[in-house]
N, C-alpha and C. Protein backbone atom coordinates (compact mmCIF):
# COMPACT_ATOMS: atom_id res chain seq x y z
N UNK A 1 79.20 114.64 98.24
CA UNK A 1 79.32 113.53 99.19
C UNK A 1 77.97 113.12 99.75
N UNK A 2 76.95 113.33 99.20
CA UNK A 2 75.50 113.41 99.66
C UNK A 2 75.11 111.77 99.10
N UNK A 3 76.05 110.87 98.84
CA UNK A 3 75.71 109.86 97.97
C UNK A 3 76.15 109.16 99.02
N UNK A 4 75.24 107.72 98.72
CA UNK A 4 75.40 106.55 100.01
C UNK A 4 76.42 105.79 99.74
N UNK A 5 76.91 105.55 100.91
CA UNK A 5 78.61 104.68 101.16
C UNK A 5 78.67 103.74 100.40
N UNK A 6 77.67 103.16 99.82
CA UNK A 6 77.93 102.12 98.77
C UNK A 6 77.94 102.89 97.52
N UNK A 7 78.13 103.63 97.21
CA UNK A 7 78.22 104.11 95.13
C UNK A 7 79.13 104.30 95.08
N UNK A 8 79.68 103.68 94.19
CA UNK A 8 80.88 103.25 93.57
C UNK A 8 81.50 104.91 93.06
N UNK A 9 80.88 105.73 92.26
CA UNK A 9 81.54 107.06 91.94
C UNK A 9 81.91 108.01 93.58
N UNK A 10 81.12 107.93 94.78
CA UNK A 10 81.17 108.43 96.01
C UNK A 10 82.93 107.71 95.94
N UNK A 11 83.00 106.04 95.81
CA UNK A 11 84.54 106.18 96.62
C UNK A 11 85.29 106.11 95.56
N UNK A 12 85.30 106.27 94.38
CA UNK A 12 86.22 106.85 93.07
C UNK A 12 86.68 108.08 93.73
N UNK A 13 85.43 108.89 93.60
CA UNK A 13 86.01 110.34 94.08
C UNK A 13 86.79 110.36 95.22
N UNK A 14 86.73 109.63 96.88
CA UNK A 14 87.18 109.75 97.60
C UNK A 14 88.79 109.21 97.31
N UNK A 15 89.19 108.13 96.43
CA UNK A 15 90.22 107.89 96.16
C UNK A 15 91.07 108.67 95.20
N UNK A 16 90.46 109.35 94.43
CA UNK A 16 90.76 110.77 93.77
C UNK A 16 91.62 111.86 94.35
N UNK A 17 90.61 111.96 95.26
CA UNK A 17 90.76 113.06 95.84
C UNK A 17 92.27 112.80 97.20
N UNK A 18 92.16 111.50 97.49
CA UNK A 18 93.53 110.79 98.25
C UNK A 18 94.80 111.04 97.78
N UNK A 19 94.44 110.94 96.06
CA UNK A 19 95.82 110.83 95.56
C UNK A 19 96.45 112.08 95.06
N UNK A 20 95.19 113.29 94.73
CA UNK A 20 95.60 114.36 94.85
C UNK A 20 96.54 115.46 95.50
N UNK A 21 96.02 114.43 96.58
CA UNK A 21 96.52 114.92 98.00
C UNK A 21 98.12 114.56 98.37
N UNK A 22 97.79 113.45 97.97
CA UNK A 22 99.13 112.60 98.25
C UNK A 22 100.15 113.46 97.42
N UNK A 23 99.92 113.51 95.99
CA UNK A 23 100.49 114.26 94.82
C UNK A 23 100.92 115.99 95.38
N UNK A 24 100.01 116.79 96.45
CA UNK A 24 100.44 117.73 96.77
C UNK A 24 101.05 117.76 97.63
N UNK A 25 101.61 116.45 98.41
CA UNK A 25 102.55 116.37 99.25
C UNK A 25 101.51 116.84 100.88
N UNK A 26 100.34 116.95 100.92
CA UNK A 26 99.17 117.73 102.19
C UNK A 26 98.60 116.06 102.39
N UNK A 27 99.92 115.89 103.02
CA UNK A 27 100.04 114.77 103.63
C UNK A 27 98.33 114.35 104.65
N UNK A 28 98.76 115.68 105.74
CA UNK A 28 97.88 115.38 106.70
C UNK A 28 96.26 115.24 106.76
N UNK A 29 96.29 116.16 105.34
CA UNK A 29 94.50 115.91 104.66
C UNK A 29 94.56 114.65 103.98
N UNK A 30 95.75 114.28 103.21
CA UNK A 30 95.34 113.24 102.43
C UNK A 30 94.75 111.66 104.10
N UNK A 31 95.56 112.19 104.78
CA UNK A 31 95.14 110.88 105.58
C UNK A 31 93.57 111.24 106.36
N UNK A 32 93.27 112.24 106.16
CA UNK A 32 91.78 112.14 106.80
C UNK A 32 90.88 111.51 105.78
N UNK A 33 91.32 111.25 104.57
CA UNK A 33 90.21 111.24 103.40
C UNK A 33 90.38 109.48 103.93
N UNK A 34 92.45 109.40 103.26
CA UNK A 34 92.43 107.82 103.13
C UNK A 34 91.41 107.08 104.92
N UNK A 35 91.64 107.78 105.54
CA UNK A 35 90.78 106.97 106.93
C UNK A 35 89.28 106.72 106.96
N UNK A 36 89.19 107.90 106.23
CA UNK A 36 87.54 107.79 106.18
C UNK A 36 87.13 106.72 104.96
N UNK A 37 87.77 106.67 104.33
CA UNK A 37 87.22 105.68 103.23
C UNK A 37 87.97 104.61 103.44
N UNK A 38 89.02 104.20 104.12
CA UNK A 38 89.28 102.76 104.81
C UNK A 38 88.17 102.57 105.99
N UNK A 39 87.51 103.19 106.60
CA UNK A 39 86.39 103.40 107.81
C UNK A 39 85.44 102.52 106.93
N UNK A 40 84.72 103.31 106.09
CA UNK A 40 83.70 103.19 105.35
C UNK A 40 83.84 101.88 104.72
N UNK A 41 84.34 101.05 104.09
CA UNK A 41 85.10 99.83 103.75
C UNK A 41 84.81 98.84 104.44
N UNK A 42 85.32 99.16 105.80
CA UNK A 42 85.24 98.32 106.91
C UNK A 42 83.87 98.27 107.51
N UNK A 43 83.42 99.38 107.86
CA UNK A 43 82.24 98.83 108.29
C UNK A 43 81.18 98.18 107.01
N UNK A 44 81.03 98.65 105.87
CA UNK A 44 80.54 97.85 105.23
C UNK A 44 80.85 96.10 104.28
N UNK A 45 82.11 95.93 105.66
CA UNK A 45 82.20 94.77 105.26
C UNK A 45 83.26 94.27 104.50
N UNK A 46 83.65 94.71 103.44
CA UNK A 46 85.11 94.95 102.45
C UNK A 46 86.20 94.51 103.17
N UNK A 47 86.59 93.66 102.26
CA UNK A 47 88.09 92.88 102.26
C UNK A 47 88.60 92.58 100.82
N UNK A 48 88.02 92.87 99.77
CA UNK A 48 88.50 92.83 98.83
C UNK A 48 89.97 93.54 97.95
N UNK A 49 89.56 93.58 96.83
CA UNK A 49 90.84 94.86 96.07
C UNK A 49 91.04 96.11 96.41
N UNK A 50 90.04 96.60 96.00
CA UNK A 50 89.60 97.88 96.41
C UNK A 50 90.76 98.81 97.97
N UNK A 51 89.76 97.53 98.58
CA UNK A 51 89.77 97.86 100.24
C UNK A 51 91.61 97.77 100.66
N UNK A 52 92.31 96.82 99.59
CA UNK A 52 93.46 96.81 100.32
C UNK A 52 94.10 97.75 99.35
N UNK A 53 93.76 97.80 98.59
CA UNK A 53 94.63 99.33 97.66
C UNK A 53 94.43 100.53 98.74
N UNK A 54 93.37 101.13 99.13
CA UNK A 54 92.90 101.89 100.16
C UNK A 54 94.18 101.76 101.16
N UNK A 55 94.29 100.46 101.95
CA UNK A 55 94.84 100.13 102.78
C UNK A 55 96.44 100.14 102.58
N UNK A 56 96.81 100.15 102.02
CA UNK A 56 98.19 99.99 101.08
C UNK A 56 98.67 101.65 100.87
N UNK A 57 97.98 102.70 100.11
CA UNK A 57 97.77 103.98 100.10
C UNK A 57 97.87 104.49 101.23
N UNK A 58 97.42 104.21 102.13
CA UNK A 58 97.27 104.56 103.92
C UNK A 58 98.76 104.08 104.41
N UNK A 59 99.38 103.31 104.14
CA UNK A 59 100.67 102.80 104.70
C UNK A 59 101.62 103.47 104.30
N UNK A 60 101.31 103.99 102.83
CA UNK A 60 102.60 104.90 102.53
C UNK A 60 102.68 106.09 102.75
N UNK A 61 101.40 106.66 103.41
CA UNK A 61 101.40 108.26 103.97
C UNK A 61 102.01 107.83 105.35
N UNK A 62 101.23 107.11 106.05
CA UNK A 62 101.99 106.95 107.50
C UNK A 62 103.32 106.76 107.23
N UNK A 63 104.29 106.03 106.63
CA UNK A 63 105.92 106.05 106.48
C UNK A 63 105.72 107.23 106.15
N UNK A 64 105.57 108.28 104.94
CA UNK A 64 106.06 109.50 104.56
C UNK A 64 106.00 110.51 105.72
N UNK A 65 104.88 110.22 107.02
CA UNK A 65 105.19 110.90 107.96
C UNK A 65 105.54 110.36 109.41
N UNK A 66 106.36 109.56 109.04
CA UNK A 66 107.24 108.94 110.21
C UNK A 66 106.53 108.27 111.01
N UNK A 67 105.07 108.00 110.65
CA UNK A 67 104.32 106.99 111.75
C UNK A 67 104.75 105.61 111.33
N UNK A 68 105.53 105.23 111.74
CA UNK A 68 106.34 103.71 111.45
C UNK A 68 105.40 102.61 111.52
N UNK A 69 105.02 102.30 113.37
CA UNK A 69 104.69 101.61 113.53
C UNK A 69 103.28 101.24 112.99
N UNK A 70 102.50 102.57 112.91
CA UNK A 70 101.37 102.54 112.25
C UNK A 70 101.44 102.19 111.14
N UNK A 71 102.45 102.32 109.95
CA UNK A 71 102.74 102.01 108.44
C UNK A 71 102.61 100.16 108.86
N UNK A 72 103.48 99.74 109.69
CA UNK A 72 103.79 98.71 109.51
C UNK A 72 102.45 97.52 109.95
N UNK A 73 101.76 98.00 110.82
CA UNK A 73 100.32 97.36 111.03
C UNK A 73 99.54 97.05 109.89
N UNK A 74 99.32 98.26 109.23
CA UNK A 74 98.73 98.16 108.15
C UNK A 74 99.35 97.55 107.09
N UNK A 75 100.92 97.75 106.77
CA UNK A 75 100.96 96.03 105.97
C UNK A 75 101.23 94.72 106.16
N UNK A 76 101.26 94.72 107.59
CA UNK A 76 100.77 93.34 108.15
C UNK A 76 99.42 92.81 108.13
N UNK A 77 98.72 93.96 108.06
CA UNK A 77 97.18 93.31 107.82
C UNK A 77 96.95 93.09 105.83
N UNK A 78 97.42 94.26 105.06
CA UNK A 78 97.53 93.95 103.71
C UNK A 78 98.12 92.05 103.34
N UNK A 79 99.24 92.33 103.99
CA UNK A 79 99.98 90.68 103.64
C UNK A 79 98.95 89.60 104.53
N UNK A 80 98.40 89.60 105.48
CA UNK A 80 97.63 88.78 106.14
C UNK A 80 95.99 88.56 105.06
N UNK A 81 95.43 89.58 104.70
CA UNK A 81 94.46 90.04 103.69
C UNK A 81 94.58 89.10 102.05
N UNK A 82 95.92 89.39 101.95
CA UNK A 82 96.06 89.15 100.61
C UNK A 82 96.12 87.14 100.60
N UNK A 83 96.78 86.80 101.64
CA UNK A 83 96.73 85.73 102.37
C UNK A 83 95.68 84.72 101.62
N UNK A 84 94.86 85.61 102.44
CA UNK A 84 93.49 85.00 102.51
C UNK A 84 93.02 84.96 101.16
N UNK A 85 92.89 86.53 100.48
CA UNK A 85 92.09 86.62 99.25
C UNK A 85 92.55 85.54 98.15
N UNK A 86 93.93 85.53 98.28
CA UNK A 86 94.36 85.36 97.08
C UNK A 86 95.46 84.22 96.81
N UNK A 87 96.19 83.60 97.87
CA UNK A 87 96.80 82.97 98.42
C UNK A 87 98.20 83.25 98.37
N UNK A 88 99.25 82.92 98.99
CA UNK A 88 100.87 82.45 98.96
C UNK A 88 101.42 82.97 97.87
N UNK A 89 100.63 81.91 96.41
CA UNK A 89 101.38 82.08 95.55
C UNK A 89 101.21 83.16 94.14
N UNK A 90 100.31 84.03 94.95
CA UNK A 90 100.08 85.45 94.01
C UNK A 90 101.69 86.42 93.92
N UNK A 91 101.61 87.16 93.03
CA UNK A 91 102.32 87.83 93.10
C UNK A 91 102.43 88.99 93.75
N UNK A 92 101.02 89.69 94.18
CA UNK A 92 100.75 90.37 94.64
C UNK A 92 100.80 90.15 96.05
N UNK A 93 100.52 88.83 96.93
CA UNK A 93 100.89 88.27 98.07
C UNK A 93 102.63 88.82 98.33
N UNK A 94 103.44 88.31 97.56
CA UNK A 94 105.01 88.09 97.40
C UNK A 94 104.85 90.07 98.08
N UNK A 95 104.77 90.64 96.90
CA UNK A 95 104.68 92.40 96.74
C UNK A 95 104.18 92.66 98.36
N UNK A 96 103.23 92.27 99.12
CA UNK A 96 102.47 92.41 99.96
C UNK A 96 103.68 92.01 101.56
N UNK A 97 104.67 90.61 101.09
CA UNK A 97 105.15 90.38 102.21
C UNK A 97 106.45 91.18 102.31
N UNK A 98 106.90 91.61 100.93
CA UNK A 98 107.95 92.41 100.92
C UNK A 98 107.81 93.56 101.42
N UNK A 99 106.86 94.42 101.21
CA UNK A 99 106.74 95.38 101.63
C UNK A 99 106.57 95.90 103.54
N UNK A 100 105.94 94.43 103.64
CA UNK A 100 105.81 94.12 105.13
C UNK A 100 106.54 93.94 105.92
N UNK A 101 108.16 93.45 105.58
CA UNK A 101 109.54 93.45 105.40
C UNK A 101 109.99 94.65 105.77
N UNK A 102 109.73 95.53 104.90
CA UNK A 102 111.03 96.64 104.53
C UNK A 102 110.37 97.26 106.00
N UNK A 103 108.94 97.26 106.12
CA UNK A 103 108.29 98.21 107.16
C UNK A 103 108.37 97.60 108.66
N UNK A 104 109.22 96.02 108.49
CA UNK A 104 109.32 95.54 110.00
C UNK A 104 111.01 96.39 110.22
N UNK A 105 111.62 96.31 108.97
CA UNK A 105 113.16 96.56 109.27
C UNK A 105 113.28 98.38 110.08
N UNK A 106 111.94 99.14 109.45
CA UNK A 106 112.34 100.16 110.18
C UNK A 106 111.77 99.98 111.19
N UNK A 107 111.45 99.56 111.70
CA UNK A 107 111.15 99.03 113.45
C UNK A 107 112.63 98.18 114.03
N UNK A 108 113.62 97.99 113.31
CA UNK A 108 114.46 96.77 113.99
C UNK A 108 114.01 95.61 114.44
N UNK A 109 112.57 94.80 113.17
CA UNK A 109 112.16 93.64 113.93
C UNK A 109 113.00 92.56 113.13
N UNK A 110 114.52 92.50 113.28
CA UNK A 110 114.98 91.70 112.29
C UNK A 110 114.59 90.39 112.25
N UNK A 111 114.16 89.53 113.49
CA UNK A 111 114.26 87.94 113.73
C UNK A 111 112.25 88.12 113.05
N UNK A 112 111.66 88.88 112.88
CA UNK A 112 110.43 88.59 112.14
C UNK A 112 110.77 88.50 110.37
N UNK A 113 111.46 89.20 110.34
CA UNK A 113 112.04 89.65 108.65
C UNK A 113 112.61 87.99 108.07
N UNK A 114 113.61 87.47 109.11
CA UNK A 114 113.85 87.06 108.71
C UNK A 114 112.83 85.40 108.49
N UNK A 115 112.28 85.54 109.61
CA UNK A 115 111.61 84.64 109.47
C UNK A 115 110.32 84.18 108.14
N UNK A 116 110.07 85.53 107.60
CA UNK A 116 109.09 86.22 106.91
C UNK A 116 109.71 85.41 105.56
N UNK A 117 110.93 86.21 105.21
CA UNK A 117 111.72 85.99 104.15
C UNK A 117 112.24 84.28 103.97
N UNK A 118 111.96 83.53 104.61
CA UNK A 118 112.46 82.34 105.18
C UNK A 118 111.34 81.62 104.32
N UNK A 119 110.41 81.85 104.29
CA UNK A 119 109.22 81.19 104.31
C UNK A 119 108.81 82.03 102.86
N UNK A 120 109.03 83.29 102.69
CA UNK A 120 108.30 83.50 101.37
C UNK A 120 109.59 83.89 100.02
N UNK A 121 110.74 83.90 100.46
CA UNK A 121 111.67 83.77 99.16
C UNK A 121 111.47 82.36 98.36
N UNK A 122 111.19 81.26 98.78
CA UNK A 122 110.92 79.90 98.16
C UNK A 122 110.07 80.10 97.43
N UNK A 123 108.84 80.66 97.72
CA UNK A 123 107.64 80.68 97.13
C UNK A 123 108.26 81.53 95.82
N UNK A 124 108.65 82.62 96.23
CA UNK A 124 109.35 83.94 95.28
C UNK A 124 109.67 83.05 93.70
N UNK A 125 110.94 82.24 94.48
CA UNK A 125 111.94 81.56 93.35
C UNK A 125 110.68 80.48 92.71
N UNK A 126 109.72 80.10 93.43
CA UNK A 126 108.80 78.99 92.51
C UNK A 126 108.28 79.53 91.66
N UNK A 127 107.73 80.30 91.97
CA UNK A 127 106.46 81.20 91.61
C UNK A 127 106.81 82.58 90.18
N UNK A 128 107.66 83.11 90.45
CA UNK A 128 108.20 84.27 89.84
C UNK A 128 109.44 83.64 88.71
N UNK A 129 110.25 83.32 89.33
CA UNK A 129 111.60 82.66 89.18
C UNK A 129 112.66 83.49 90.12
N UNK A 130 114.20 83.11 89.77
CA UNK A 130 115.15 83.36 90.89
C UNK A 130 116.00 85.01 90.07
N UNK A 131 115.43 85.07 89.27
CA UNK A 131 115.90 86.57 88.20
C UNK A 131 114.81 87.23 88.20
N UNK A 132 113.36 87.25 88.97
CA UNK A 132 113.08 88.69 88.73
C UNK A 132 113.01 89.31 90.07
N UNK A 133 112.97 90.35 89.71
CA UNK A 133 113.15 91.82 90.19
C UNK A 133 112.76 91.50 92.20
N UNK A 134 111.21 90.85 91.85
CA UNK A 134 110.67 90.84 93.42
C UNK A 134 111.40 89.60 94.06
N UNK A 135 111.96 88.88 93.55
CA UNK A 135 112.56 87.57 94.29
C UNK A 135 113.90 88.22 94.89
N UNK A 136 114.79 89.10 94.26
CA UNK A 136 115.88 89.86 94.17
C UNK A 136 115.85 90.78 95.15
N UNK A 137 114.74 91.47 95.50
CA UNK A 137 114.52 92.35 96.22
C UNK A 137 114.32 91.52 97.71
N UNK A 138 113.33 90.72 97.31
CA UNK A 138 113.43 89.97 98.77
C UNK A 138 114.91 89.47 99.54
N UNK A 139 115.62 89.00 98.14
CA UNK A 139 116.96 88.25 99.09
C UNK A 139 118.03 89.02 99.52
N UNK A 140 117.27 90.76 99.24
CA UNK A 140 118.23 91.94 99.54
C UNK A 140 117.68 92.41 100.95
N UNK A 141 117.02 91.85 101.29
CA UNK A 141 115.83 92.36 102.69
C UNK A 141 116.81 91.32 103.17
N UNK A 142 116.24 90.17 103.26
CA UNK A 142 116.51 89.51 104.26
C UNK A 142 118.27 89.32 104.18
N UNK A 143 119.04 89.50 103.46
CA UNK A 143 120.42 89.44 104.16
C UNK A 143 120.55 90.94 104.66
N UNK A 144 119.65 91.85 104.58
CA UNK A 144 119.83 92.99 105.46
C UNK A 144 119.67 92.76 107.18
N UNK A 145 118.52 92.25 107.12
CA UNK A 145 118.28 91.70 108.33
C UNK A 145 119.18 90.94 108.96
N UNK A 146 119.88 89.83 108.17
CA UNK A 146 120.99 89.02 108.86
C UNK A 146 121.66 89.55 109.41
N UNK A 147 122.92 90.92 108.28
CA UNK A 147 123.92 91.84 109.07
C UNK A 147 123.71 93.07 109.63
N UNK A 148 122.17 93.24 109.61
CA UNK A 148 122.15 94.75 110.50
C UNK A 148 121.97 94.46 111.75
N UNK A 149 121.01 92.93 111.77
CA UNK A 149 120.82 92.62 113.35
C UNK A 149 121.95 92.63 114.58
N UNK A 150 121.83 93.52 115.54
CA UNK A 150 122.64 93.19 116.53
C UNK A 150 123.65 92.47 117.38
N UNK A 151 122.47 91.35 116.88
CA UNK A 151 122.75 89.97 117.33
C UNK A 151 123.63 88.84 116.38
N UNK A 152 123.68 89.82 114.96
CA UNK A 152 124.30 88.44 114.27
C UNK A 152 125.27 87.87 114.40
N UNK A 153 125.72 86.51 114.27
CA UNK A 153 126.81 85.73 114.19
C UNK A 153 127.17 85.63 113.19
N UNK A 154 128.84 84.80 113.31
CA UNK A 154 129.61 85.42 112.08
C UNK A 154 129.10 84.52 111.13
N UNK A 155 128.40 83.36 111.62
CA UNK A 155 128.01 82.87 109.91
C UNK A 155 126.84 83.66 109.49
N UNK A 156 126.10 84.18 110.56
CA UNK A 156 124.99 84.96 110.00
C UNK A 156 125.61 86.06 108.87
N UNK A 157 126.65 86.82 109.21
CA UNK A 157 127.39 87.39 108.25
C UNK A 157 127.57 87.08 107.12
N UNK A 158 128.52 85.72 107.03
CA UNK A 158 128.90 85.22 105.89
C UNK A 158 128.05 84.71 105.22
N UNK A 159 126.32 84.25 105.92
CA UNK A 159 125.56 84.14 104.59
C UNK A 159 125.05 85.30 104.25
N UNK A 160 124.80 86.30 105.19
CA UNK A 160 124.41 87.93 104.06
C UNK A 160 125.37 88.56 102.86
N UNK A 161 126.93 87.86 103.51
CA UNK A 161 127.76 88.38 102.00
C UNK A 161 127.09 87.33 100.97
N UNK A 162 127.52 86.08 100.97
CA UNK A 162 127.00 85.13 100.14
C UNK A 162 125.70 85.53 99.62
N UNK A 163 124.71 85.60 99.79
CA UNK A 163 123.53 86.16 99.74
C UNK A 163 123.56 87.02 98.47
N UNK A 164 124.05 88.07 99.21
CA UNK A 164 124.09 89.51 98.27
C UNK A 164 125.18 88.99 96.96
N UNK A 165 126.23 88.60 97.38
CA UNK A 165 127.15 88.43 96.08
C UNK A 165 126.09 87.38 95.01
N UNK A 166 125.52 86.51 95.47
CA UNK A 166 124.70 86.01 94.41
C UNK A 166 123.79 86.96 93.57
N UNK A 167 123.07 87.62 94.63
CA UNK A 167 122.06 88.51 94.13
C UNK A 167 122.45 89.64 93.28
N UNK A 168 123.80 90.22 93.40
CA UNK A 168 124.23 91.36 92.75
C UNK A 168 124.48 90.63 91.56
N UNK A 169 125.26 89.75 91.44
CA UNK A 169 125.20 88.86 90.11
C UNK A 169 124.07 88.60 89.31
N UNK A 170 123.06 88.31 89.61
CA UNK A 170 122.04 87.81 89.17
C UNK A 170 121.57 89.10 88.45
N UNK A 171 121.49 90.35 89.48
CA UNK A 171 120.62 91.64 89.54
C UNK A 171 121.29 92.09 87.91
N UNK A 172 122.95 92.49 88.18
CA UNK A 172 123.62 92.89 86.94
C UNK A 172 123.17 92.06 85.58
N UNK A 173 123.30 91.02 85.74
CA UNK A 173 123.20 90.17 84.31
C UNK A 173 121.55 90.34 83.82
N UNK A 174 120.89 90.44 84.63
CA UNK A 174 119.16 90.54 84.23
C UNK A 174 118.86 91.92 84.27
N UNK A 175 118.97 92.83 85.27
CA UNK A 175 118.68 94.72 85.09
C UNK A 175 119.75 95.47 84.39
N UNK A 176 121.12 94.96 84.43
CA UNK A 176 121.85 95.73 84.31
C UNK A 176 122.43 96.50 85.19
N UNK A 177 123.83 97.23 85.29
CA UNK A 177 124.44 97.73 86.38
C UNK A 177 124.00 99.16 86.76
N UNK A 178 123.21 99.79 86.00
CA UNK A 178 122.93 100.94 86.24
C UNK A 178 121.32 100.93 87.00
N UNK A 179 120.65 99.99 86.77
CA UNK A 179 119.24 99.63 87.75
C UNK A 179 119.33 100.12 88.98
N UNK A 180 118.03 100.70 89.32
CA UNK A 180 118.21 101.31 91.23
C UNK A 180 118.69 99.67 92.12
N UNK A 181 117.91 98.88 91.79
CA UNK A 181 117.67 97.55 92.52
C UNK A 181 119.29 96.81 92.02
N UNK A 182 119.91 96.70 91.17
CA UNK A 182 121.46 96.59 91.38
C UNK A 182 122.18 97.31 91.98
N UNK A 183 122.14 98.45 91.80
CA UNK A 183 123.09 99.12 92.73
C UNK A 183 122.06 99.26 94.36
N UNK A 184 121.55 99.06 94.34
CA UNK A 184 120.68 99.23 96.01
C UNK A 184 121.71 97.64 96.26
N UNK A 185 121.56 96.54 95.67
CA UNK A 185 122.00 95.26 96.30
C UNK A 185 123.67 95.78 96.68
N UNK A 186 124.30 96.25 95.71
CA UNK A 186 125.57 96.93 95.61
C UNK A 186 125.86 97.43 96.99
N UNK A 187 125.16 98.42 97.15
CA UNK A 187 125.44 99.04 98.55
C UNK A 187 125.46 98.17 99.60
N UNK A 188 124.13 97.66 99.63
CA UNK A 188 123.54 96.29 100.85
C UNK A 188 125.01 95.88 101.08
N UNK A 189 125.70 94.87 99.92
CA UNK A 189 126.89 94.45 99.64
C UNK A 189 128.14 94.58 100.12
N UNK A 190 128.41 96.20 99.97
CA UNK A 190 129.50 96.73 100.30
C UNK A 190 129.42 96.96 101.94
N UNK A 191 128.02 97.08 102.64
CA UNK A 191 127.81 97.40 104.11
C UNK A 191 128.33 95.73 104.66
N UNK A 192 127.64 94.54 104.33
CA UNK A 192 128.03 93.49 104.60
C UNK A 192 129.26 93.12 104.58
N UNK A 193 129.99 93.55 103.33
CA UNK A 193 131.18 92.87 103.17
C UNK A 193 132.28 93.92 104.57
N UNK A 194 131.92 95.00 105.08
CA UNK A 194 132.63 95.90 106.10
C UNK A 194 132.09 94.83 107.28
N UNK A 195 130.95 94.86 107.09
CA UNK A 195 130.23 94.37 109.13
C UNK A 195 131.34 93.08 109.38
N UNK A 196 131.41 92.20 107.90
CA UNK A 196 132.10 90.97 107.93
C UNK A 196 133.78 90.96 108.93
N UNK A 197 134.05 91.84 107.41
CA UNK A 197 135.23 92.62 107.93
C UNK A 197 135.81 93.34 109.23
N UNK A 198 134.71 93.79 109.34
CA UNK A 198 134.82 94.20 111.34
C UNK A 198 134.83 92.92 112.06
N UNK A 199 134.27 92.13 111.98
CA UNK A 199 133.82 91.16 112.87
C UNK A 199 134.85 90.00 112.75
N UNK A 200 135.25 89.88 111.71
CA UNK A 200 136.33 88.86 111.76
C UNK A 200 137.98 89.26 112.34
N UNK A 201 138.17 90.65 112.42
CA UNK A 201 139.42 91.49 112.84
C UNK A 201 139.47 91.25 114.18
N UNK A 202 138.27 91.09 114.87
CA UNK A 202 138.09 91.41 115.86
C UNK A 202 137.73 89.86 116.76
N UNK A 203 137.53 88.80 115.64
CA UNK A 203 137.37 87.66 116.55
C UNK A 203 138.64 86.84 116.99
C-alpha cells in the first residue's frame, strides 16, 4: 500500500481485496477497505465508473448488515451520479433507480417509490422494452409500494392487482414460470390480491 492514491494497481488491489471480503462473509473488514477507497475517490475528485461500482459495493454490505438507511443514501447518490454521468436513458441509470427503490421500500418510503417508479418505468418500457426483466422488476416495486402503503386506497389496490396480473403474464410468457422474478411477481400478486380482498369485505 506504499503506492500513491492515484495507481491504478493500489485500487485494483483495494477492490480485490473488498470482494474477498465480501466473499468471506467479514463483513465488517470488508467495509473498512470499501470506505477507504470510496474516501480516496472522493477526495481525488472521482465520479466516474469506477467510483460508483465502489459506491454500489458499499450499499450492499450496509443492507447485508442492517444499516438500511445508510444502504439507501448511497443509492440515492449512485442513481443521482449515474444521472448525471450517463443520463435517464442508460440502462444502468434504470438498474441504479431500481435498486434505489427496493432500498427506499425498506425504509417504508412508499410515496418516494412511487413517485420514482412513476417517472422511470416509462423510460424502462422506451428504452429496454415492456418484456424485459428490469422494466418487470420495476412494475413489481412499484405496485408493492401501492398495496403495502398504509395509506392506500382501494383503487390504489386495484391498480397494484392490475399491475401485477399484467406483469406476471408478461414475466411467464418471456422467463418462464419457474424464473425467481416470475414467481417473486407471483407472490407480490397473491399478497395484493388478499390486501384487495381484505379491504373490499370490509368497505
Amino acid at each position: 500500500m506504499g503506492r500513491a492514491e492515484t495507481d491504478e494497481i493500489r485500487g485494483m488491489a483495494m477492490g480485490t481485496l473488498g470482494n474477498g471480503l465480501y466473499s468471506a462473509g467479514r463483513h465488517e473488514e470488508e467495509i473498512s477497505v470499501r470506505e477507504a477507497e470510496l474516501s480516496t475517490l472522493r477526495r481525488l475528485g472521482r465520479s466516474d465508473e469506477p467510483t460508483l461500482v465502489v459506491m454500489g459495493n458499499l450499499a450492499n454490505t450496509y443492507d447485508e448488515m442492517g444499516r438500511k438507511k445508510e444502504a439507501m443514501q448511497l443509492k440515492r447518490d449512485v442513481y443521482s451520479e449515474r444521472l448525471k454521468l450517463n443520463g435517464v436513458e442508460y440502462e444502468r441509470t434504470l438498474i441504479a433507480a431500481s435498486n434505489y427503490a427496493a432500498s427506499l421500500r425498506d425504509l417504508k418510503r412508499f410515496e418516494e417509490i412511487k413517485s420514482l417508479m412513476r417517472k422511470t418505468i416509462p423510460v424502462a418500457r422506451r428504452v429496454l422494452g415492456g418484456n424485459h426483466e428490469l422494466t418487470l422488476k420495476m412494475r413489481c416495486i412499484y405496485a408493492r409500494a401501492l398495496y403495502e402503503d398504509p395509506g392506500a386506497t382501494l383503487d390504489d389496490l386495484r391498480e397494484a392487482v392490475t399491475t401485477l396480473e399484467e406483469t406476471e403474464r408478461t414475466a411467464r410468457r418471456v422467463l418462464g414460470g419457474a424464473h425467481p422474478t416470475t414467481t417473486g411477481v407471483e407472490s407480490c400478486l397473491r399478497e395484493a390480491r388478499a390486501a384487495l380482498a381484505a379491504r373490499e369485505t370490509n368497505a
